[in-house]
PDB file of N, CA and C in Angstrom:
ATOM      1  N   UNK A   1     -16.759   3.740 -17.501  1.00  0.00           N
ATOM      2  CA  UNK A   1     -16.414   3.913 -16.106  1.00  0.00           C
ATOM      3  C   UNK A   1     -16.926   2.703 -15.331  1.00  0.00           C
ATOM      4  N   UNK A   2     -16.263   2.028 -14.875  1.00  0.00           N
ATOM      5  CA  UNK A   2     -16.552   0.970 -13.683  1.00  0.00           C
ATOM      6  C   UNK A   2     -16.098   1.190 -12.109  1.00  0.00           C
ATOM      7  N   UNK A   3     -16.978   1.447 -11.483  1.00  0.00           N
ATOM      8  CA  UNK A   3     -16.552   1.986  -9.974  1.00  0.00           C
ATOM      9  C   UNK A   3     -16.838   0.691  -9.074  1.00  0.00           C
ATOM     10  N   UNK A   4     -16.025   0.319  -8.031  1.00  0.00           N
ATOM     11  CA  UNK A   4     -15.876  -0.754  -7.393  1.00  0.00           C
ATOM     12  C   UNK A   4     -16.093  -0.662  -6.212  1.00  0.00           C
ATOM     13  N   UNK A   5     -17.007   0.066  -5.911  1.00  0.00           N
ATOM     14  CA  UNK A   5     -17.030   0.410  -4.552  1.00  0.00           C
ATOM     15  C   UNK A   5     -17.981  -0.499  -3.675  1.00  0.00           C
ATOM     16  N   UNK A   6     -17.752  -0.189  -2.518  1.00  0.00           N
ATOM     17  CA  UNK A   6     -17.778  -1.589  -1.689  1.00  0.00           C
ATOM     18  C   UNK A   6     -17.459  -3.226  -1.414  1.00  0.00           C
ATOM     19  N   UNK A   7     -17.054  -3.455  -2.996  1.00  0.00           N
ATOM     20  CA  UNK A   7     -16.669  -5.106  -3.173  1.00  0.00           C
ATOM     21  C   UNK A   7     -15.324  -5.159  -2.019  1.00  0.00           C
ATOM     22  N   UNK A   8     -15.163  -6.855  -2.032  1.00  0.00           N
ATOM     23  CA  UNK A   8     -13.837  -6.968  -1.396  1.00  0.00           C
ATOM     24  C   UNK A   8     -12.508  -6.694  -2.233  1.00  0.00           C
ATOM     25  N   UNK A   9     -11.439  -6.452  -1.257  1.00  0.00           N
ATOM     26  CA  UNK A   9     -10.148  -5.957  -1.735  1.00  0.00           C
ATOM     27  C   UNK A   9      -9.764  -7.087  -3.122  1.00  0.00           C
ATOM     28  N   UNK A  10     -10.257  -8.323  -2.587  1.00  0.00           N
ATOM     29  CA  UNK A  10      -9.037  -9.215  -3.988  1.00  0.00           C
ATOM     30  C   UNK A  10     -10.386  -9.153  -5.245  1.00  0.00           C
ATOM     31  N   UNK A  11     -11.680  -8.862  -5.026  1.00  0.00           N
ATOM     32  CA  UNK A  11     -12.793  -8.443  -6.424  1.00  0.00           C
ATOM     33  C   UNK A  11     -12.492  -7.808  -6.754  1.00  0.00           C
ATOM     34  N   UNK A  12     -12.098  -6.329  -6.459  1.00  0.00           N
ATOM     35  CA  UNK A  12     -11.386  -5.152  -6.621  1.00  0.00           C
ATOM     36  C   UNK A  12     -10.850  -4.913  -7.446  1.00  0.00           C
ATOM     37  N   UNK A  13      -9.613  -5.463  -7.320  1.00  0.00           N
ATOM     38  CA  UNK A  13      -8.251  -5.995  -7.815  1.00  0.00           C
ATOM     39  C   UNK A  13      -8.258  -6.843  -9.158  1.00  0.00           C
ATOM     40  N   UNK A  14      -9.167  -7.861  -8.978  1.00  0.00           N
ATOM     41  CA  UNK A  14      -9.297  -8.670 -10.232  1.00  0.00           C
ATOM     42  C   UNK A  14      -9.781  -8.532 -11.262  1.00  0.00           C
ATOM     43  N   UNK A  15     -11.023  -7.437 -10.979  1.00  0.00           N
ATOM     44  CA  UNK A  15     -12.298  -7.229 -11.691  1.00  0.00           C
ATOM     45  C   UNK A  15     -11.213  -5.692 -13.047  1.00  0.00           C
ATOM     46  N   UNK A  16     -10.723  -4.926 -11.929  1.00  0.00           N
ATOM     47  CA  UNK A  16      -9.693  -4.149 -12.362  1.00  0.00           C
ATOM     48  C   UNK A  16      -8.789  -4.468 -13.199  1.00  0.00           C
ATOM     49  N   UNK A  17      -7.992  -5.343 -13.082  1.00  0.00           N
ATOM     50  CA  UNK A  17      -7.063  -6.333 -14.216  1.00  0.00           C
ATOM     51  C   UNK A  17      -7.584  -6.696 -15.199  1.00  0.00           C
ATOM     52  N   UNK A  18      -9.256  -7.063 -15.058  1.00  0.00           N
ATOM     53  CA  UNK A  18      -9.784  -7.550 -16.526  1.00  0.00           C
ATOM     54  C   UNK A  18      -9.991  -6.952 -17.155  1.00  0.00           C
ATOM     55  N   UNK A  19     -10.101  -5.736 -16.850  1.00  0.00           N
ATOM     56  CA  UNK A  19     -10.230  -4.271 -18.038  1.00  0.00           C
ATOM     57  C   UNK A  19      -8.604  -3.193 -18.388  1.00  0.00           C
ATOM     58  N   UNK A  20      -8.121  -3.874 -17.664  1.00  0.00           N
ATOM     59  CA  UNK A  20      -6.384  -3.427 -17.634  1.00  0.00           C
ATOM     60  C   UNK A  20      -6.164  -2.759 -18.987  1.00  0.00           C
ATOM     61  N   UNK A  21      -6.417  -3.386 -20.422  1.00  0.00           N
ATOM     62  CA  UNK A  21      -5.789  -3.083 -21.569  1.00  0.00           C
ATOM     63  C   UNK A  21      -6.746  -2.350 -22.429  1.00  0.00           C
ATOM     64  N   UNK A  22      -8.430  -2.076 -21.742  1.00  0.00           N
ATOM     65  CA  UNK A  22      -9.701  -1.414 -22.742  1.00  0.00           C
ATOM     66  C   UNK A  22      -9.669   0.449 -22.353  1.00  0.00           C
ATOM     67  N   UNK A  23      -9.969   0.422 -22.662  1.00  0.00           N
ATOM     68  CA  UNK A  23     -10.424   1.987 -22.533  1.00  0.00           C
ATOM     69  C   UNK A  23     -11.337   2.630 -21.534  1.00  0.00           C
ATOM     70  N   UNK A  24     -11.631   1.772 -20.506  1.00  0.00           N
ATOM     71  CA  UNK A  24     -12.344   1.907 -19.176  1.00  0.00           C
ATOM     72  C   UNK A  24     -11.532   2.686 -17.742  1.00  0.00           C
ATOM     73  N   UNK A  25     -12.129   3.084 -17.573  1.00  0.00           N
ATOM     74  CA  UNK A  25     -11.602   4.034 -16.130  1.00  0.00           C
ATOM     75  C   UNK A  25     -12.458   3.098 -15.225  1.00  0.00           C
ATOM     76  N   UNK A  26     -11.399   2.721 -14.094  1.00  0.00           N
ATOM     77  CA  UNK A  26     -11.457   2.021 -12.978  1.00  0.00           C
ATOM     78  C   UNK A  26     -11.367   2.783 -11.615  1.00  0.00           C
ATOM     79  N   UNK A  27     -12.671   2.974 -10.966  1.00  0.00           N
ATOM     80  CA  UNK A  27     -12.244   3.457  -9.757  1.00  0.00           C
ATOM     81  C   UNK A  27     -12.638   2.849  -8.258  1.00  0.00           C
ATOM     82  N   UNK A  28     -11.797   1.827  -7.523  1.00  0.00           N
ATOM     83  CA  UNK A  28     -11.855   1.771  -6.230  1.00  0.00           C
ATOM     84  C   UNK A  28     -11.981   2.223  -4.992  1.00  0.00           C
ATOM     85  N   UNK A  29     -12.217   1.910  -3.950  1.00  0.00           N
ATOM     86  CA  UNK A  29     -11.804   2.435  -2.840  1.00  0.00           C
ATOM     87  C   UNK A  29     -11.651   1.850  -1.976  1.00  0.00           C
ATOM     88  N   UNK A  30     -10.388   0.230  -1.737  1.00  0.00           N
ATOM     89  CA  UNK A  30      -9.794  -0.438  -0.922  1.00  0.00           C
ATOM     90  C   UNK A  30      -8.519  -0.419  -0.836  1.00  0.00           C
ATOM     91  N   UNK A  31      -8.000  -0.200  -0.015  1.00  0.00           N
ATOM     92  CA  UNK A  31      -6.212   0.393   0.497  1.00  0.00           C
ATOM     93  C   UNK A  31      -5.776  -0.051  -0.882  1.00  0.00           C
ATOM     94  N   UNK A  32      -4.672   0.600  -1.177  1.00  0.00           N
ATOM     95  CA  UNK A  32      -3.762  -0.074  -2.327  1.00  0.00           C
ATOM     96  C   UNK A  32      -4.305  -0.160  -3.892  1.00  0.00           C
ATOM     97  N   UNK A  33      -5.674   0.097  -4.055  1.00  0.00           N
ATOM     98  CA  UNK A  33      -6.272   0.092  -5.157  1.00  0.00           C
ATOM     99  C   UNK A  33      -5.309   0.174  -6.923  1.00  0.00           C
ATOM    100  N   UNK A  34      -4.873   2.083  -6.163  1.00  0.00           N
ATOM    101  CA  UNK A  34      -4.443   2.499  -7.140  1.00  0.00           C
ATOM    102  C   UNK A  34      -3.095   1.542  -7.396  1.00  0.00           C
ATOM    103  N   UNK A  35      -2.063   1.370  -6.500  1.00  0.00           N
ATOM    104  CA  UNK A  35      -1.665  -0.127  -6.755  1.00  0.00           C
ATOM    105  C   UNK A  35      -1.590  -1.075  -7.148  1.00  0.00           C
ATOM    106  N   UNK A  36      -2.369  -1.361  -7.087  1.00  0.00           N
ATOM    107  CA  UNK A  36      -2.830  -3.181  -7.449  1.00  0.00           C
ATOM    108  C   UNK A  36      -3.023  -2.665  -9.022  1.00  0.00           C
ATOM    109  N   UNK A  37      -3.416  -1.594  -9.719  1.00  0.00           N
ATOM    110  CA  UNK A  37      -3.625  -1.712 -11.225  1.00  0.00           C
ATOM    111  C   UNK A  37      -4.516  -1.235 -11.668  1.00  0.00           C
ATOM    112  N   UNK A  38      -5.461  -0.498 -10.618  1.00  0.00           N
ATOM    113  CA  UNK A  38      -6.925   0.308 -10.783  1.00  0.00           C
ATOM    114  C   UNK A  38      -6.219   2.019 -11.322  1.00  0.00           C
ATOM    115  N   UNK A  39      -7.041   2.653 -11.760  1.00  0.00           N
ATOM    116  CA  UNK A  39      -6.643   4.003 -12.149  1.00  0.00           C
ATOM    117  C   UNK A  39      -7.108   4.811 -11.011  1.00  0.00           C
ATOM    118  N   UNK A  40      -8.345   5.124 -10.561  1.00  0.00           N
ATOM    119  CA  UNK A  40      -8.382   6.212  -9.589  1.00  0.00           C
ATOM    120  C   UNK A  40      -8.903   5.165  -7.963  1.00  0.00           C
ATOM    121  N   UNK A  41      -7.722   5.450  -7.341  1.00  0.00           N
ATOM    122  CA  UNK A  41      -8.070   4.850  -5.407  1.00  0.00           C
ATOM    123  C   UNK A  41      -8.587   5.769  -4.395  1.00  0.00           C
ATOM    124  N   UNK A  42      -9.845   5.623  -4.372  1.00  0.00           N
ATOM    125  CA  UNK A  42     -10.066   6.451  -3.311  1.00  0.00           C
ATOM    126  C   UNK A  42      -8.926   6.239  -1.961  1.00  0.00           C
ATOM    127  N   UNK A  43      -8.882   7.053  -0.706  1.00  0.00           N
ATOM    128  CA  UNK A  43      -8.636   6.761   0.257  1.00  0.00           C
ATOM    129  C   UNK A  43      -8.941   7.525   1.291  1.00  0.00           C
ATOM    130  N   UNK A  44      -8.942   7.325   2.533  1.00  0.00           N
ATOM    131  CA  UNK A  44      -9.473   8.361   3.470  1.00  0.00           C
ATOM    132  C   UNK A  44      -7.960   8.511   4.223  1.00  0.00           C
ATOM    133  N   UNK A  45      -7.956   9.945   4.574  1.00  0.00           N
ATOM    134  CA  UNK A  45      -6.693  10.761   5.175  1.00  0.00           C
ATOM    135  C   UNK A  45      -7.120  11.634   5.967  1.00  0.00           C
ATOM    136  N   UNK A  46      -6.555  11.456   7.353  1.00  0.00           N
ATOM    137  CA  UNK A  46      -6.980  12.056   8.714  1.00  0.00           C
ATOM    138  C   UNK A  46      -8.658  13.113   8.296  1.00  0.00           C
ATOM    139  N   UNK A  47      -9.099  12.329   8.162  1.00  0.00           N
ATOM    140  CA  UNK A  47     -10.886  11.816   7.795  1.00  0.00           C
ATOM    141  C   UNK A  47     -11.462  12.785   7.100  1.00  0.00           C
ATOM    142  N   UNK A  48     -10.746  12.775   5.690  1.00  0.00           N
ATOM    143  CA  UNK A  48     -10.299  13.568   4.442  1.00  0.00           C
ATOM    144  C   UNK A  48     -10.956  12.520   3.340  1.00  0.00           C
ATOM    145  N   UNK A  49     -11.847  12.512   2.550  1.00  0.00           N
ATOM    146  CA  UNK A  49     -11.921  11.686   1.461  1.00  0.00           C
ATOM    147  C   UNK A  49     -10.828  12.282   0.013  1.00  0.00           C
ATOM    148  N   UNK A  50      -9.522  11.489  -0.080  1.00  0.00           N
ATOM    149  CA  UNK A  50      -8.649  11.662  -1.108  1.00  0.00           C
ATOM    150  C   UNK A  50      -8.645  10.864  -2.378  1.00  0.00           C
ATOM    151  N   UNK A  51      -7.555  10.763  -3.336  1.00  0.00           N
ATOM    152  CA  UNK A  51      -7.381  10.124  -4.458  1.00  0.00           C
ATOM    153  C   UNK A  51      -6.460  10.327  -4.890  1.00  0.00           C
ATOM    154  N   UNK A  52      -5.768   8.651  -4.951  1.00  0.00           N
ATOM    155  CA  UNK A  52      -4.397   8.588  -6.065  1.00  0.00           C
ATOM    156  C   UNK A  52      -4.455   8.104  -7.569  1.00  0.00           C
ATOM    157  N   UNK A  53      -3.880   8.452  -7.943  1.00  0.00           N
ATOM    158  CA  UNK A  53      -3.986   7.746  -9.759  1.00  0.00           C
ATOM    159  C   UNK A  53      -2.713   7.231 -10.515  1.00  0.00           C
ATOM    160  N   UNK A  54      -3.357   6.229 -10.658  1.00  0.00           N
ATOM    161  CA  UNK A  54      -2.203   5.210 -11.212  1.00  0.00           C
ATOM    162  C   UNK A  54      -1.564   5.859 -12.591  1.00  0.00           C
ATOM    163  N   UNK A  55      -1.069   6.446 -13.323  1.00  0.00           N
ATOM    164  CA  UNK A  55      -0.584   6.700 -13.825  1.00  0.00           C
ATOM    165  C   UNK A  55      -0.348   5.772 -15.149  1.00  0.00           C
ATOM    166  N   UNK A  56       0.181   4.788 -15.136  1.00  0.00           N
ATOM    167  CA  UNK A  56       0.523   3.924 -15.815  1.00  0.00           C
ATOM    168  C   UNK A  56      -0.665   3.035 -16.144  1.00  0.00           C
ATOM    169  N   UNK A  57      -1.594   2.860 -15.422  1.00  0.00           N
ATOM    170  CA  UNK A  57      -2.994   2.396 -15.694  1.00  0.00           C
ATOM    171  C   UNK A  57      -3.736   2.998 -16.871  1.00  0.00           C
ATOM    172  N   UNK A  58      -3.885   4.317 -16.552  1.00  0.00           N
ATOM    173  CA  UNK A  58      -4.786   5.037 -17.359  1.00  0.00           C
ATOM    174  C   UNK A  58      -3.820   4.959 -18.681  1.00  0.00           C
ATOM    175  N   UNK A  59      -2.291   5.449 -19.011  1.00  0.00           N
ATOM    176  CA  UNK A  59      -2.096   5.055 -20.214  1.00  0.00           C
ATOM    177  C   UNK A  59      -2.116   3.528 -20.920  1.00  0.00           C
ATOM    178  N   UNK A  60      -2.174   2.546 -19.965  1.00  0.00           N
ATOM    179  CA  UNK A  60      -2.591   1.394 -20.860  1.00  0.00           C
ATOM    180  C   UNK A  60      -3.999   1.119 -21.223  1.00  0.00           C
ATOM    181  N   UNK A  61      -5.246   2.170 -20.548  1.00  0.00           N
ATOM    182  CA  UNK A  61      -6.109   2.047 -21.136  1.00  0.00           C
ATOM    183  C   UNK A  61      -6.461   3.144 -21.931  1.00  0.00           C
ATOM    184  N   UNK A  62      -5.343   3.628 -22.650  1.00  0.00           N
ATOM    185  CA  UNK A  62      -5.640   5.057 -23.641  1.00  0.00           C
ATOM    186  C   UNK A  62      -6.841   5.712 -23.090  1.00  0.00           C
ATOM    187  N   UNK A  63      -6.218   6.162 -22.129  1.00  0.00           N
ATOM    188  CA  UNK A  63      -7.511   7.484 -21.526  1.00  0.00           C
ATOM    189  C   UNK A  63      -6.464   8.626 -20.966  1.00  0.00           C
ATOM    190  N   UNK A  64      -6.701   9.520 -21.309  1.00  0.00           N
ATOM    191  CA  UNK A  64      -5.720  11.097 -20.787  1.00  0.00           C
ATOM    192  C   UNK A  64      -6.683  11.452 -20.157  1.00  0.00           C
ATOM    193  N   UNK A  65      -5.927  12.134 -18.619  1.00  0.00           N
ATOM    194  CA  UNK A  65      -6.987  12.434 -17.641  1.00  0.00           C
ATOM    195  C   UNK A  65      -6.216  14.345 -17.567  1.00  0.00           C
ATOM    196  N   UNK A  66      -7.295  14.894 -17.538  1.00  0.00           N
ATOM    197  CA  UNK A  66      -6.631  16.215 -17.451  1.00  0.00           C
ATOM    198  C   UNK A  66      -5.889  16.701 -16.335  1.00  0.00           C
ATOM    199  N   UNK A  67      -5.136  17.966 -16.487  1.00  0.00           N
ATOM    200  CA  UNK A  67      -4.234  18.016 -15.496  1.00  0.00           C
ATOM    201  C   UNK A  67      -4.622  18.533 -14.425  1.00  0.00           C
ATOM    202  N   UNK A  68      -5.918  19.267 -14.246  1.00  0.00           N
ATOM    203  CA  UNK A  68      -6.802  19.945 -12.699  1.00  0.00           C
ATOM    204  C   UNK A  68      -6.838  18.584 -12.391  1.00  0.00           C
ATOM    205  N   UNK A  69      -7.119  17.562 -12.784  1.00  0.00           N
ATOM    206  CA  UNK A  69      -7.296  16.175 -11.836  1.00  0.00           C
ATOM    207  C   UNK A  69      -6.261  15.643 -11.488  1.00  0.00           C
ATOM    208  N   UNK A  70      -5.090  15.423 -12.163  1.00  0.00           N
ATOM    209  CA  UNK A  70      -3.515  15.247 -11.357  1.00  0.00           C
ATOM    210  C   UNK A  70      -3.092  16.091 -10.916  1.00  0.00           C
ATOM    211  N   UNK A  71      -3.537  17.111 -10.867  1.00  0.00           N
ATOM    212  CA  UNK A  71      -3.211  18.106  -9.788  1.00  0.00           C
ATOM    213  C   UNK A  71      -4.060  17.811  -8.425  1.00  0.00           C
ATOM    214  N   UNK A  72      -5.077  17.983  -8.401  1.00  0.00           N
ATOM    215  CA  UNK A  72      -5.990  17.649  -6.995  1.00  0.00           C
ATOM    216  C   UNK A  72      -4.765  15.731  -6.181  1.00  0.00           C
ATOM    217  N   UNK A  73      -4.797  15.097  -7.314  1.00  0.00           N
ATOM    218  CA  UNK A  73      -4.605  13.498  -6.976  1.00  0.00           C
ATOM    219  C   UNK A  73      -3.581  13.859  -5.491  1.00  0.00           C
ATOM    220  N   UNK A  74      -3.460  13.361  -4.304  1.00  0.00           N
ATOM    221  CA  UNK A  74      -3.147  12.970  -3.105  1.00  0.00           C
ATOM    222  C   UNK A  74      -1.868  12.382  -3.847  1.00  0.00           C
ATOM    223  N   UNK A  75      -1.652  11.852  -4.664  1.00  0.00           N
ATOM    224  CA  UNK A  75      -0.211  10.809  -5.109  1.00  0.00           C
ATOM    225  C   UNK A  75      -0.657  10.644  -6.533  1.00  0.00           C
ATOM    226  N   UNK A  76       0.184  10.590  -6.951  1.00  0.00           N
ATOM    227  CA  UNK A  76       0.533   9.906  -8.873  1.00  0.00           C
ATOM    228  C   UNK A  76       1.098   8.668  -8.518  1.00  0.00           C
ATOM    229  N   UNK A  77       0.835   7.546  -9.199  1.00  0.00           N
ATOM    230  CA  UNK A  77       1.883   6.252  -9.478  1.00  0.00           C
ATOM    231  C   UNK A  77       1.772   5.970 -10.487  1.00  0.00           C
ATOM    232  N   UNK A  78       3.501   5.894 -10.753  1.00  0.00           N
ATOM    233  CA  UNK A  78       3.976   5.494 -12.413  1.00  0.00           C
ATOM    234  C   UNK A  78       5.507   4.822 -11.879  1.00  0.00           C
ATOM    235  N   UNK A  79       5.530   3.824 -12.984  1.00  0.00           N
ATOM    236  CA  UNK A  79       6.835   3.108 -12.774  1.00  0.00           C
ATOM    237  C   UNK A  79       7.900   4.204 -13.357  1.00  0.00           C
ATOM    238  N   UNK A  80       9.508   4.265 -13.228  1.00  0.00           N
ATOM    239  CA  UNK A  80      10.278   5.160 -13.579  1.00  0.00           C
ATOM    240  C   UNK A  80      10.536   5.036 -15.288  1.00  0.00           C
ATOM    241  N   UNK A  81       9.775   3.870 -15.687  1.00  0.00           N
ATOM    242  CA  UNK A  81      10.020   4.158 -17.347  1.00  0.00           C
ATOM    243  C   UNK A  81       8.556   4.754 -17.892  1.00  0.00           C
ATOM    244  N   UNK A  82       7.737   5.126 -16.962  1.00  0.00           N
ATOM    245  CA  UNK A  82       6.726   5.547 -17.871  1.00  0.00           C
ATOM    246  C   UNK A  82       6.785   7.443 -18.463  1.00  0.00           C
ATOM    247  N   UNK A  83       6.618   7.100 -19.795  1.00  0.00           N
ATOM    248  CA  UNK A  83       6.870   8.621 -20.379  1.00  0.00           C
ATOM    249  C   UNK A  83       6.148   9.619 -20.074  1.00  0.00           C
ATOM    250  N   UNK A  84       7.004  11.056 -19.472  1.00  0.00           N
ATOM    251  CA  UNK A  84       5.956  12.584 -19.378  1.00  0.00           C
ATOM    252  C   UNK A  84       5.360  13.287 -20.005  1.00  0.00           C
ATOM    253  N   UNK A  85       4.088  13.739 -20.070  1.00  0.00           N
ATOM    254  CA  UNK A  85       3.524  14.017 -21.271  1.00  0.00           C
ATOM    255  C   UNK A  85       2.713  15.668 -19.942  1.00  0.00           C
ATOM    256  N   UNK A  86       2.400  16.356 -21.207  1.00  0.00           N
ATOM    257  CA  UNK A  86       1.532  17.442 -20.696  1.00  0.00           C
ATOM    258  C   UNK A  86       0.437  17.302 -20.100  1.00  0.00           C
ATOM    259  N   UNK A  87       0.015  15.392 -19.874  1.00  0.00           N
ATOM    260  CA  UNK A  87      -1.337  15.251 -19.653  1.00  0.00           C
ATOM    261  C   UNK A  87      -0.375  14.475 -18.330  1.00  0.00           C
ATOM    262  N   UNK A  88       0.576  14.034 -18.078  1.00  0.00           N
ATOM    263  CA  UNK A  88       0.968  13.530 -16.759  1.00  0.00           C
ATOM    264  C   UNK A  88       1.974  14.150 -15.867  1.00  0.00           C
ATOM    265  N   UNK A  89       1.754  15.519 -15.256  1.00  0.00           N
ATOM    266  CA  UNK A  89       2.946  15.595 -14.850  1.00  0.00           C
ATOM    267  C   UNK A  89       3.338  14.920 -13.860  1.00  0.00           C
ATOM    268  N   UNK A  90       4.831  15.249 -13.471  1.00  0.00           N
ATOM    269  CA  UNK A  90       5.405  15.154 -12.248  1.00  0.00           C
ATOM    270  C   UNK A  90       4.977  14.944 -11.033  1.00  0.00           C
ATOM    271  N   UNK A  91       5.136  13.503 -10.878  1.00  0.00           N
ATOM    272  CA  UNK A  91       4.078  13.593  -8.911  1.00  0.00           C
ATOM    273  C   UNK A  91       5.295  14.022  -7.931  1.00  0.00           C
ATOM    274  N   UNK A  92       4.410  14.289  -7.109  1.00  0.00           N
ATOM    275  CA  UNK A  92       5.481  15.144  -5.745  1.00  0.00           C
ATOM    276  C   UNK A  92       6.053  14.222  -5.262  1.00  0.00           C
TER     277      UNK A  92
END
């Protein structure tokens, strides 16, 4: 687990990419996180602490995240070719 919290947005981002392909869970909390290529983005929502999950992140770092946690997630992101599995469903 590598958590990124407080660095700046482009450390964030970069530091995140360098672990892109290992088996590490990445979690931010600067706009766009989950975006940019991080697995879990914090974000704050009408002054709500939330979380999106990259989807496509976590399977390139072979980690299955269970489904009470993509269920809670604020948003899923996955590109439209990434495959559905019992461990990813359907984001809203």
């Amino acid at each position: 687990v590598v958590l990124l919290a407080g660095a700046p947005p482009p450390s964030q981002t970069e530091i995140s990419r360098a672990f892109a392909d290992q088996p590490v869970l990445t979690i931010g909390d600067t706009p766009g996180f989950a975006d940019a290529g991080g697995i879990i983005g914090f974000t704050w929502e009408q002054q709500k602490l939330r979380f999106e999950i990259n989807i496509d992140a976590a399977h390139r770092a072979r980690l299955r995240l269970r489904s009470q946690l993509l269920n809670l997630a604020r948003r899923l992101i996955r590109t439209p070719s990434t495959p559905h599995s019992p461990h990813t469903p359907h984001s809203p």
